[in-house]
C-alpha atoms as a PDB file:
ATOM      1  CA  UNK A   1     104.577  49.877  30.880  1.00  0.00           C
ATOM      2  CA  UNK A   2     102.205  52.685  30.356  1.00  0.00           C
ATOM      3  CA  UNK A   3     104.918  55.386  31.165  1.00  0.00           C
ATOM      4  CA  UNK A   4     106.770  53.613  27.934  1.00  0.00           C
ATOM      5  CA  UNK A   5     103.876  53.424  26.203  1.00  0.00           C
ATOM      6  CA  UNK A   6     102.680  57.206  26.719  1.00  0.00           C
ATOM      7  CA  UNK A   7     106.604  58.229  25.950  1.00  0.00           C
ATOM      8  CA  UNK A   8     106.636  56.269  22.611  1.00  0.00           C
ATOM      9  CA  UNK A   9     103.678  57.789  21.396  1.00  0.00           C
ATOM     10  CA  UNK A  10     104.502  61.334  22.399  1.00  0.00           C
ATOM     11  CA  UNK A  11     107.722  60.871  20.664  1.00  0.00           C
ATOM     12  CA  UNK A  12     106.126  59.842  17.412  1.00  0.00           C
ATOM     13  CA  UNK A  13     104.164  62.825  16.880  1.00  0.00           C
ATOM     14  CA  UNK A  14     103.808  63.911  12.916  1.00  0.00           C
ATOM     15  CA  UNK A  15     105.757  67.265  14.061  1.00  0.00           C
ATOM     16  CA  UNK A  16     108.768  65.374  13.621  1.00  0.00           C
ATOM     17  CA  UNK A  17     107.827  64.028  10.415  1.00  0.00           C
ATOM     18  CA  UNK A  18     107.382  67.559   8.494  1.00  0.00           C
ATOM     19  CA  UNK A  19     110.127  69.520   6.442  1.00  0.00           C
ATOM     20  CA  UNK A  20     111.538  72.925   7.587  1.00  0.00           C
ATOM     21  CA  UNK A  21     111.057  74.727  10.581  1.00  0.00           C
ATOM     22  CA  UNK A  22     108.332  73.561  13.334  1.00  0.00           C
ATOM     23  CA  UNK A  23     107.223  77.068  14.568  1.00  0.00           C
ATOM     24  CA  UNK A  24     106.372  79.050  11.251  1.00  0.00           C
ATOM     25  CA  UNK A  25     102.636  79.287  10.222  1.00  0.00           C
ATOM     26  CA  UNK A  26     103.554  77.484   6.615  1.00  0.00           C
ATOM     27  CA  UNK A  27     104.088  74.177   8.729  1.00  0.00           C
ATOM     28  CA  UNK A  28     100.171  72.738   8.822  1.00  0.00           C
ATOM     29  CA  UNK A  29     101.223  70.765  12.069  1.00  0.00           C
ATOM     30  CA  UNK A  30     102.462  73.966  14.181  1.00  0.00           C
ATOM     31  CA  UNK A  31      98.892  75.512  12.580  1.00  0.00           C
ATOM     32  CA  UNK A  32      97.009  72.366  14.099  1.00  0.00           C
ATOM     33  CA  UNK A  33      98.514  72.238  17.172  1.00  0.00           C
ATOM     34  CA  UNK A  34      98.271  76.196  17.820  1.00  0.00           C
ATOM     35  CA  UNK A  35      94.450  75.813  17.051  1.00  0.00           C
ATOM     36  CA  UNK A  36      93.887  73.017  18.953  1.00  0.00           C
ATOM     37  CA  UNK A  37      95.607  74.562  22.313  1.00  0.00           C
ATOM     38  CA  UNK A  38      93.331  77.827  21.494  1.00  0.00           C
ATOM     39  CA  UNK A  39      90.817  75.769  21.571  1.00  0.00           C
ATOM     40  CA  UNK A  40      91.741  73.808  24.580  1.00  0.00           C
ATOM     41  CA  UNK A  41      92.345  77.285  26.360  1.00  0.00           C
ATOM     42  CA  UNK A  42      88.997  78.309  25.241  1.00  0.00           C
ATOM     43  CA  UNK A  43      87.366  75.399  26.841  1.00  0.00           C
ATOM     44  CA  UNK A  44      89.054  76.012  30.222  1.00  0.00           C
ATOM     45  CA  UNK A  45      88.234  79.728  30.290  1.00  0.00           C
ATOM     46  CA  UNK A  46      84.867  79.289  29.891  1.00  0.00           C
ATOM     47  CA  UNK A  47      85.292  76.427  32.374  1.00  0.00           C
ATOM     48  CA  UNK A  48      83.426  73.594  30.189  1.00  0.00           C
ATOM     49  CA  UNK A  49      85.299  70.998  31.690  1.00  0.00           C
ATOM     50  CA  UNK A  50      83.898  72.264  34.930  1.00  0.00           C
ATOM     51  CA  UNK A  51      80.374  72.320  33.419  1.00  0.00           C
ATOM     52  CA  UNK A  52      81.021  68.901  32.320  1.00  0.00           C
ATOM     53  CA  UNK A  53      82.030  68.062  35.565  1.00  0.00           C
ATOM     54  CA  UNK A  54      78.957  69.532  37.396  1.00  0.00           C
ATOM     55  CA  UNK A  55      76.331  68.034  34.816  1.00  0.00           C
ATOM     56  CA  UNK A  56      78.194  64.586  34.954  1.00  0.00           C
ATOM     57  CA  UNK A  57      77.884  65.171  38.917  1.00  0.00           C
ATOM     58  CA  UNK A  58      73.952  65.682  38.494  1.00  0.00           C
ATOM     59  CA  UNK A  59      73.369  62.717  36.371  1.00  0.00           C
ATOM     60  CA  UNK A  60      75.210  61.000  39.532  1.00  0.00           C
ATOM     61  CA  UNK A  61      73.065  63.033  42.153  1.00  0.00           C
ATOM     62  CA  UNK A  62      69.568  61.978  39.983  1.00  0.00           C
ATOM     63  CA  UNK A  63      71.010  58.294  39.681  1.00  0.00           C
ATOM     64  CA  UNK A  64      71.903  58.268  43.477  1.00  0.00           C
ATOM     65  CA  UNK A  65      68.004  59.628  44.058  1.00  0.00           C
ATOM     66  CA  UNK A  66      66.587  57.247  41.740  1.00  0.00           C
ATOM     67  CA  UNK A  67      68.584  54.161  43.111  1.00  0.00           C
ATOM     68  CA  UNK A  68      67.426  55.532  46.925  1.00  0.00           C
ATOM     69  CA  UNK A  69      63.895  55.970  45.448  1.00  0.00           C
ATOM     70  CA  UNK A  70      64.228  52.410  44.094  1.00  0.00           C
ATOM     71  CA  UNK A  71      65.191  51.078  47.443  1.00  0.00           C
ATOM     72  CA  UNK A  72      62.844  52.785  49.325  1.00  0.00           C
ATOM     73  CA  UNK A  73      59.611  51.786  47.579  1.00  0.00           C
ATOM     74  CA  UNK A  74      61.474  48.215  47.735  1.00  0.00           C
ATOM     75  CA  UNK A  75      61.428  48.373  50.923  1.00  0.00           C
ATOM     76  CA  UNK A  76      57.872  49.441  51.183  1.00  0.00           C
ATOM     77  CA  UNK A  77      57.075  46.961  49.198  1.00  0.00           C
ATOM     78  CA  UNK A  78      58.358  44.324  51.719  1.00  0.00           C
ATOM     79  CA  UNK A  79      56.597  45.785  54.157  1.00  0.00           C
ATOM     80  CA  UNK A  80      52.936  45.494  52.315  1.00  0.00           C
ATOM     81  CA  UNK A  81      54.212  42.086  51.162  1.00  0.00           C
ATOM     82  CA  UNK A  82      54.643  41.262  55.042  1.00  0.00           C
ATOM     83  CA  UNK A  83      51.414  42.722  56.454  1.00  0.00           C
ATOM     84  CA  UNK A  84      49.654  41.193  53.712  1.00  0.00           C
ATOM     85  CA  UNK A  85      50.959  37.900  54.469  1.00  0.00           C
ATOM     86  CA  UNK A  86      50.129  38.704  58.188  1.00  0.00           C
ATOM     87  CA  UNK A  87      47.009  39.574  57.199  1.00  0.00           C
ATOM     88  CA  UNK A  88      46.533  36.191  55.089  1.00  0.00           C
ATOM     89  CA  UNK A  89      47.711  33.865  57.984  1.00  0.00           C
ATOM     90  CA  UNK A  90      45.105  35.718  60.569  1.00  0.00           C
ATOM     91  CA  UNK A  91      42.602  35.327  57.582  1.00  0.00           C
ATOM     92  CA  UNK A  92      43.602  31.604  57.465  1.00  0.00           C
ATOM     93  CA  UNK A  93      43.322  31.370  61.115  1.00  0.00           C
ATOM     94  CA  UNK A  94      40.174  33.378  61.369  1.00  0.00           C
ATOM     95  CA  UNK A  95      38.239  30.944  58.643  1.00  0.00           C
ATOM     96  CA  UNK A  96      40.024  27.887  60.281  1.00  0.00           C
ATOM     97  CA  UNK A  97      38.139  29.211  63.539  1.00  0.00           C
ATOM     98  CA  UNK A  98      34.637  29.505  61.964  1.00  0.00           C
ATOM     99  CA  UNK A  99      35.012  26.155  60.354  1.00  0.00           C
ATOM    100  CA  UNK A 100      35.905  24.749  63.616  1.00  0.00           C
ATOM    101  CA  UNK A 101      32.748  26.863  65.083  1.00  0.00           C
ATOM    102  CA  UNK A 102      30.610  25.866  62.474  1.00  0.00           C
ATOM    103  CA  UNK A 103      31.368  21.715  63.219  1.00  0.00           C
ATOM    104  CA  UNK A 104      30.603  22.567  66.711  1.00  0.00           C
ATOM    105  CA  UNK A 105      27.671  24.383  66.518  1.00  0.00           C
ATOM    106  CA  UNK A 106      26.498  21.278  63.625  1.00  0.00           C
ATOM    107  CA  UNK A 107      27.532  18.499  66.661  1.00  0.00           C
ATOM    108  CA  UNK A 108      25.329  20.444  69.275  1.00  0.00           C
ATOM    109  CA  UNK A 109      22.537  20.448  66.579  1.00  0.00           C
ATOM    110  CA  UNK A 110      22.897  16.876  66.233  1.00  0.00           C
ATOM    111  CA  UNK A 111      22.800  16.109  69.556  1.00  0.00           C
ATOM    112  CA  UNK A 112      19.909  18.785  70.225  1.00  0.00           C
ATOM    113  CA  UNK A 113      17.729  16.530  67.266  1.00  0.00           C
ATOM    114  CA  UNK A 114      18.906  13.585  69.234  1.00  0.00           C
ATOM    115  CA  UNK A 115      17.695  14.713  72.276  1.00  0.00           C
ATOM    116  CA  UNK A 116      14.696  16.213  70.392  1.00  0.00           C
ATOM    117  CA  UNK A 117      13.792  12.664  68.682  1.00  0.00           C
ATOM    118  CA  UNK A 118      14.351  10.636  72.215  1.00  0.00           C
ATOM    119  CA  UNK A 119      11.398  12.995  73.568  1.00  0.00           C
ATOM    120  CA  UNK A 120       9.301  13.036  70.652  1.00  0.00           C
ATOM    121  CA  UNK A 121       9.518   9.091  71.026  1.00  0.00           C
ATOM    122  CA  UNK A 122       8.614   8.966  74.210  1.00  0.00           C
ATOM    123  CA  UNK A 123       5.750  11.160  74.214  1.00  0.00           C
ATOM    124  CA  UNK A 124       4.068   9.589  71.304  1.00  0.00           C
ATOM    125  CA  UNK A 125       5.408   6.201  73.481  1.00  0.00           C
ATOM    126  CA  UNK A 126       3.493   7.532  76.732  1.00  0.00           C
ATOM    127  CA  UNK A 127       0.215   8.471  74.219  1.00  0.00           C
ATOM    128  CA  UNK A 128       0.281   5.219  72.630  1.00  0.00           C
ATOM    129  CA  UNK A 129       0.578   3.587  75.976  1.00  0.00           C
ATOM    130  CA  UNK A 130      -2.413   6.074  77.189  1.00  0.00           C
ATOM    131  CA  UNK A 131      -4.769   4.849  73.995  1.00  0.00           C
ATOM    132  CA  UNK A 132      -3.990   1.385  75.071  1.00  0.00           C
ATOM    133  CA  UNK A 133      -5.057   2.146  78.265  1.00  0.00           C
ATOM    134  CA  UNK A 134      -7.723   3.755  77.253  1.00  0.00           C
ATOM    135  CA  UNK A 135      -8.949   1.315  75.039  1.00  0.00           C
ATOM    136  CA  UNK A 136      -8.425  -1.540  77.799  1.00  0.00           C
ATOM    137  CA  UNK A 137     -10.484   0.636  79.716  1.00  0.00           C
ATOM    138  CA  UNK A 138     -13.281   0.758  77.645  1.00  0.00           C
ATOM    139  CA  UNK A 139     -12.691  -2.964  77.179  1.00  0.00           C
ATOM    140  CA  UNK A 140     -13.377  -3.148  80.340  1.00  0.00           C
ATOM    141  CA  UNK A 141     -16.470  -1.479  80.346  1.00  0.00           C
ATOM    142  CA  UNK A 142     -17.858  -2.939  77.503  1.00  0.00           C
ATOM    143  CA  UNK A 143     -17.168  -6.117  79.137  1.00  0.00           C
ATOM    144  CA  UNK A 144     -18.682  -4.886  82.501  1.00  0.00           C
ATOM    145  CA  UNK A 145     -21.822  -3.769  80.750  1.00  0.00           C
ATOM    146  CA  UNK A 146     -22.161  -6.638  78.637  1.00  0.00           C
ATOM    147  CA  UNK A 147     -22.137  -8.970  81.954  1.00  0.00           C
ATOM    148  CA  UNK A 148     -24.355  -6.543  83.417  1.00  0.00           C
ATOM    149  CA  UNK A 149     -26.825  -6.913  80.744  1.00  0.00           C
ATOM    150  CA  UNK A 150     -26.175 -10.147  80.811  1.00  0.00           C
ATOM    151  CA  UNK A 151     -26.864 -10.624  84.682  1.00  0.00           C
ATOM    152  CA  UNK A 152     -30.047  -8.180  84.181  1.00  0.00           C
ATOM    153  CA  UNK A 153     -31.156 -10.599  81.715  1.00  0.00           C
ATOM    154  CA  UNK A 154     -30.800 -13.679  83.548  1.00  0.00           C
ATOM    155  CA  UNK A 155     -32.107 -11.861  86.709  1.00  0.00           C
ATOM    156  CA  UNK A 156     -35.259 -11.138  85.213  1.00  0.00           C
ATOM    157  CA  UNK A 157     -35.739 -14.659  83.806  1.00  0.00           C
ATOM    158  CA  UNK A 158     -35.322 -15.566  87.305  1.00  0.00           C
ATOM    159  CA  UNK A 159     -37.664 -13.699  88.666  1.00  0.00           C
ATOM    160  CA  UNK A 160     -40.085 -13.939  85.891  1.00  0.00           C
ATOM    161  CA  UNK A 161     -39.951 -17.766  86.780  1.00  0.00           C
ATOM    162  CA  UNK A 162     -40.478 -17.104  90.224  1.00  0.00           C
ATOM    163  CA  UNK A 163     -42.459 -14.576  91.118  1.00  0.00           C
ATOM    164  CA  UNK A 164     -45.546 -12.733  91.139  1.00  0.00           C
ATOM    165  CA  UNK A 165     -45.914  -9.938  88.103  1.00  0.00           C
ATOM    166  CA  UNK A 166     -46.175  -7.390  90.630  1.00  0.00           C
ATOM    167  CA  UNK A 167     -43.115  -8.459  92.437  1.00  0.00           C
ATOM    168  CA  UNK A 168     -41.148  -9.189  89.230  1.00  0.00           C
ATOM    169  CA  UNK A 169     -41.103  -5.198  88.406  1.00  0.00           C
ATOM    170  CA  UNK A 170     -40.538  -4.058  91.412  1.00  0.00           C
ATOM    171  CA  UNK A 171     -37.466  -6.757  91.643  1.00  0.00           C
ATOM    172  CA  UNK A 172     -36.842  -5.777  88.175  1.00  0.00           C
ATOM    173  CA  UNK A 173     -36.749  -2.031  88.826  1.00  0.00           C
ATOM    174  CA  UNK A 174     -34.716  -2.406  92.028  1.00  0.00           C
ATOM    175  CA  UNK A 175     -32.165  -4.857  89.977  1.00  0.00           C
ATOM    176  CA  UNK A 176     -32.196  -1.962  86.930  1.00  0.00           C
ATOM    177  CA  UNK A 177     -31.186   0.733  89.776  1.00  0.00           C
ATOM    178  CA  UNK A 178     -28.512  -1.433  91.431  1.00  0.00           C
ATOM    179  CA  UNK A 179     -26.842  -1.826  88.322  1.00  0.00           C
ATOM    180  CA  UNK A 180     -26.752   1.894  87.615  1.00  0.00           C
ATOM    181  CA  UNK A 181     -25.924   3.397  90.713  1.00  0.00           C
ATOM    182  CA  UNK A 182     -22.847   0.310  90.196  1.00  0.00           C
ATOM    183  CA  UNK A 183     -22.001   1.675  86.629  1.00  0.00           C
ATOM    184  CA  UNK A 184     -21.754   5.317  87.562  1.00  0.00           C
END
């Protein structure tokens, strides 16, 4: 179909359609057609089509580079894109560590003030059970000395009642040093 095609138009070419004789330089179309083959012979002897050729080939050659250039820095690009996605899940997994860190560390205070409080407790538990003590102990005391003066009281009534002056404070002093050497 395109031999037919090329045949039919070569065929139809406006040579045929002038009067008198094709190859005289009064017929525009053998004028035309000279010029254009000069110039078509010019072209190839100063080899433009060749030029053509070879700047056509290094618009290829700077395409080829750019596309390569393109695919390279792609590339590269994946490359950062994985390391910093690396570099986000270690991030991830370092801040998942120090929360983890930081709930055990809050636990071991926890149970430190736990610990901390149970002492505190006890001690003031142990001093309050010393005051008492102490108190009970002075009590005590009071008590004692109260039924000592008590007894020194009565004791010297007694012997007031019974006997001699004279005797009384020598009973009285011997009673009064009895009850001291007991108290100390």
């Amino acid at each position: 179909m395109k031999k037919l095609a090329i045949l039919l138009s070569l065929s139809a070419t406006p040579a045929l359609a002038a009067s008198g004789p094709f190859f005289s330089l009064r017929n525009t179309d053998f004028v035309v057609t000279l010029a254009f083959l000069v110039f078509i012979g010019i072209l190839v002897y100063y080899k433009v089509p060749q030029l053509i050729g070879g700047l056509l080939d290094k618009r290829a050659e700077g395409i080829r580079a750019d596309l390569e250039e393109a695919r390279r820095l792609r590339e590269e690009a994946q490359e950062i894109y994985a390391s910093y996605e690396r570099r986000q899940r270690e991030v991830k997994g370092q801040a998942d560590e120090i929360v983890a860190n930081a709930k055990r560390e809050a636990i071991a205070q926890a149970d430190k003030a736990k610990a901390d409080l149970q002492t505190s407790i006890q001690r003031r538990l142990k001093a309050a059970e010393d005051q008492i003590a102490s108190a009970e102990g002075d009590a005590v005391r009071a008590v004692r000395d109260s039924a000592v003066q008590t007894a020194v009281s009565a004791a010297s009534e007694v012997l007031r009642q019974q006997g001699v002056a004279a005797d009384r404070s020598a009973g009285i002093d011997a009673a009064i040093n009895e009850v001291a050497q007991r108290l100390h």
